[in-house]
Protein backbone atom coordinates (compact mmCIF):
# COMPACT_ATOMS: atom_id res chain seq x y z
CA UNK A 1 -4.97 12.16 7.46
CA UNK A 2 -4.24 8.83 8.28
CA UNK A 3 -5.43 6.91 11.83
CA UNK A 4 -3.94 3.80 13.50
CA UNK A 5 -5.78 0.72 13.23
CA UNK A 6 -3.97 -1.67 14.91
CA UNK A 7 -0.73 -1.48 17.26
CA UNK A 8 1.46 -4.60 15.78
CA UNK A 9 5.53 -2.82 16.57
CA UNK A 10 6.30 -4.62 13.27
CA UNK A 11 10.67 -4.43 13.04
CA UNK A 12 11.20 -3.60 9.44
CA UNK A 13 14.24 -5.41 7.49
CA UNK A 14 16.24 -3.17 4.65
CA UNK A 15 15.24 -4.79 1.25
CA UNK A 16 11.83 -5.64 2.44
CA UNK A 17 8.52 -4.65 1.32
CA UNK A 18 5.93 -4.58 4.55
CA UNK A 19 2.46 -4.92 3.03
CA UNK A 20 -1.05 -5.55 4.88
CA UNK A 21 -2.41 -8.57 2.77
CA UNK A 22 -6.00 -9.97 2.36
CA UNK A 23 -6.57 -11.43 5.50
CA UNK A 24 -5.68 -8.23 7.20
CA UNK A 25 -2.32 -9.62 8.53
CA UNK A 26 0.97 -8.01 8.00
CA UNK A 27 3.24 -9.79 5.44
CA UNK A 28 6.43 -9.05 3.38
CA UNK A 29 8.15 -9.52 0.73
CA UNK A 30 11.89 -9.26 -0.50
CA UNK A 31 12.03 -6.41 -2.85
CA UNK A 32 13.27 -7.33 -6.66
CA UNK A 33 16.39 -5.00 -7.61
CA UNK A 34 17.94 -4.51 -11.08
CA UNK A 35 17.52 -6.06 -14.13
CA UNK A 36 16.64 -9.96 -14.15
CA UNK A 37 15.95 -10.78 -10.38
CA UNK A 38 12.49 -11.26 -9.22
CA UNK A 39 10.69 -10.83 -5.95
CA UNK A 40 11.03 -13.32 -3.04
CA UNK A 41 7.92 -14.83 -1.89
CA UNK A 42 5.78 -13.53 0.82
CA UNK A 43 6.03 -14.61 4.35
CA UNK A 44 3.26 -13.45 7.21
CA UNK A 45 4.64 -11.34 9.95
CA UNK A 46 1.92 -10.70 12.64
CA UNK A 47 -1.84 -12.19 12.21
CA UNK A 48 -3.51 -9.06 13.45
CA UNK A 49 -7.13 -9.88 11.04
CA UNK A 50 -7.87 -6.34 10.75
CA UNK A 51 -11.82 -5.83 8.93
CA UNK A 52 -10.76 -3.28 5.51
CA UNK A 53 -13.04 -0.71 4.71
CA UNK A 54 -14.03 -0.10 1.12
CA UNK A 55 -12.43 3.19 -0.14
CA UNK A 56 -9.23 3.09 2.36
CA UNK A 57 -5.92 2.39 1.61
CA UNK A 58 -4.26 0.24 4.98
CA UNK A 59 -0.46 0.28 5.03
CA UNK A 60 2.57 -0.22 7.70
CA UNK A 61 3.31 3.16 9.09
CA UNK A 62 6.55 4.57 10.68
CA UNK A 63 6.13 2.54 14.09
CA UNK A 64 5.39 -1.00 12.64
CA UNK A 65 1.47 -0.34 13.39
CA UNK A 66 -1.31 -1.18 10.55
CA UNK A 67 -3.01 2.85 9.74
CA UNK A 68 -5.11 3.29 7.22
CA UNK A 69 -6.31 6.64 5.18
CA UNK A 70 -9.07 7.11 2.75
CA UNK A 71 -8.23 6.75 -0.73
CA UNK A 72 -8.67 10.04 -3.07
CA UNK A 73 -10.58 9.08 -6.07
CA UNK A 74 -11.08 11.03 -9.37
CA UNK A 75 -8.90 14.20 -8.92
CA UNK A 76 -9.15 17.03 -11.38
CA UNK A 77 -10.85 16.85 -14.64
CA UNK A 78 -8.69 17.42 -17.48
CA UNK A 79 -10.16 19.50 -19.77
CA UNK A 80 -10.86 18.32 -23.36
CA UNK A 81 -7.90 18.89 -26.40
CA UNK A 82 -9.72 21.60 -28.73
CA UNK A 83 -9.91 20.88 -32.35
CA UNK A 84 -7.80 23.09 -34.77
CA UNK A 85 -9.80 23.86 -37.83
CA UNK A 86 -8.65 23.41 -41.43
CA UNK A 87 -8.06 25.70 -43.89
């Protein structure tokens, strides 16, 4: 389950990827569509400075606020391909 970090009210643009960066502010980024066009560059939003905990992942949730929600590591084993003998 995720929780809210930060309240920010971030206005989201169609065609834009909303992203919390390394400084813990909220930047985006035009998304790249089709074949041969690349990404825009990435522009800061809010400063906000949030402190990221190891093991969460922080993104922008419905409202425009930073949440964050721990990350699920390993997942099931898979189990190992069995050998077919030779005759």
């Amino acid at each position: 389950m995720a929780e809210k970090v930060a309240k920010v009210g971030v206005k989201k643009k169609v065609g834009y990827l909303y992203f919390v960066d390394k400084a813990g502010d909220v930047s985006c980024a035009k998304m790249a569509r089709g074949k041969g066009k690349k990404a825009g560059k990435t522009e800061k939003v809010a400063k906000v400075g949030v402190k990221k905990k190891s093991g969460y992942l922080y993104f922008i949730d419905k409202g425009g606020d930073i949440s964050c929600a721990k990350m699920v590591r390993g997942g099931k084993k898979k189990k190992a391909a069995k050998k077919k003998k030779r005759r």
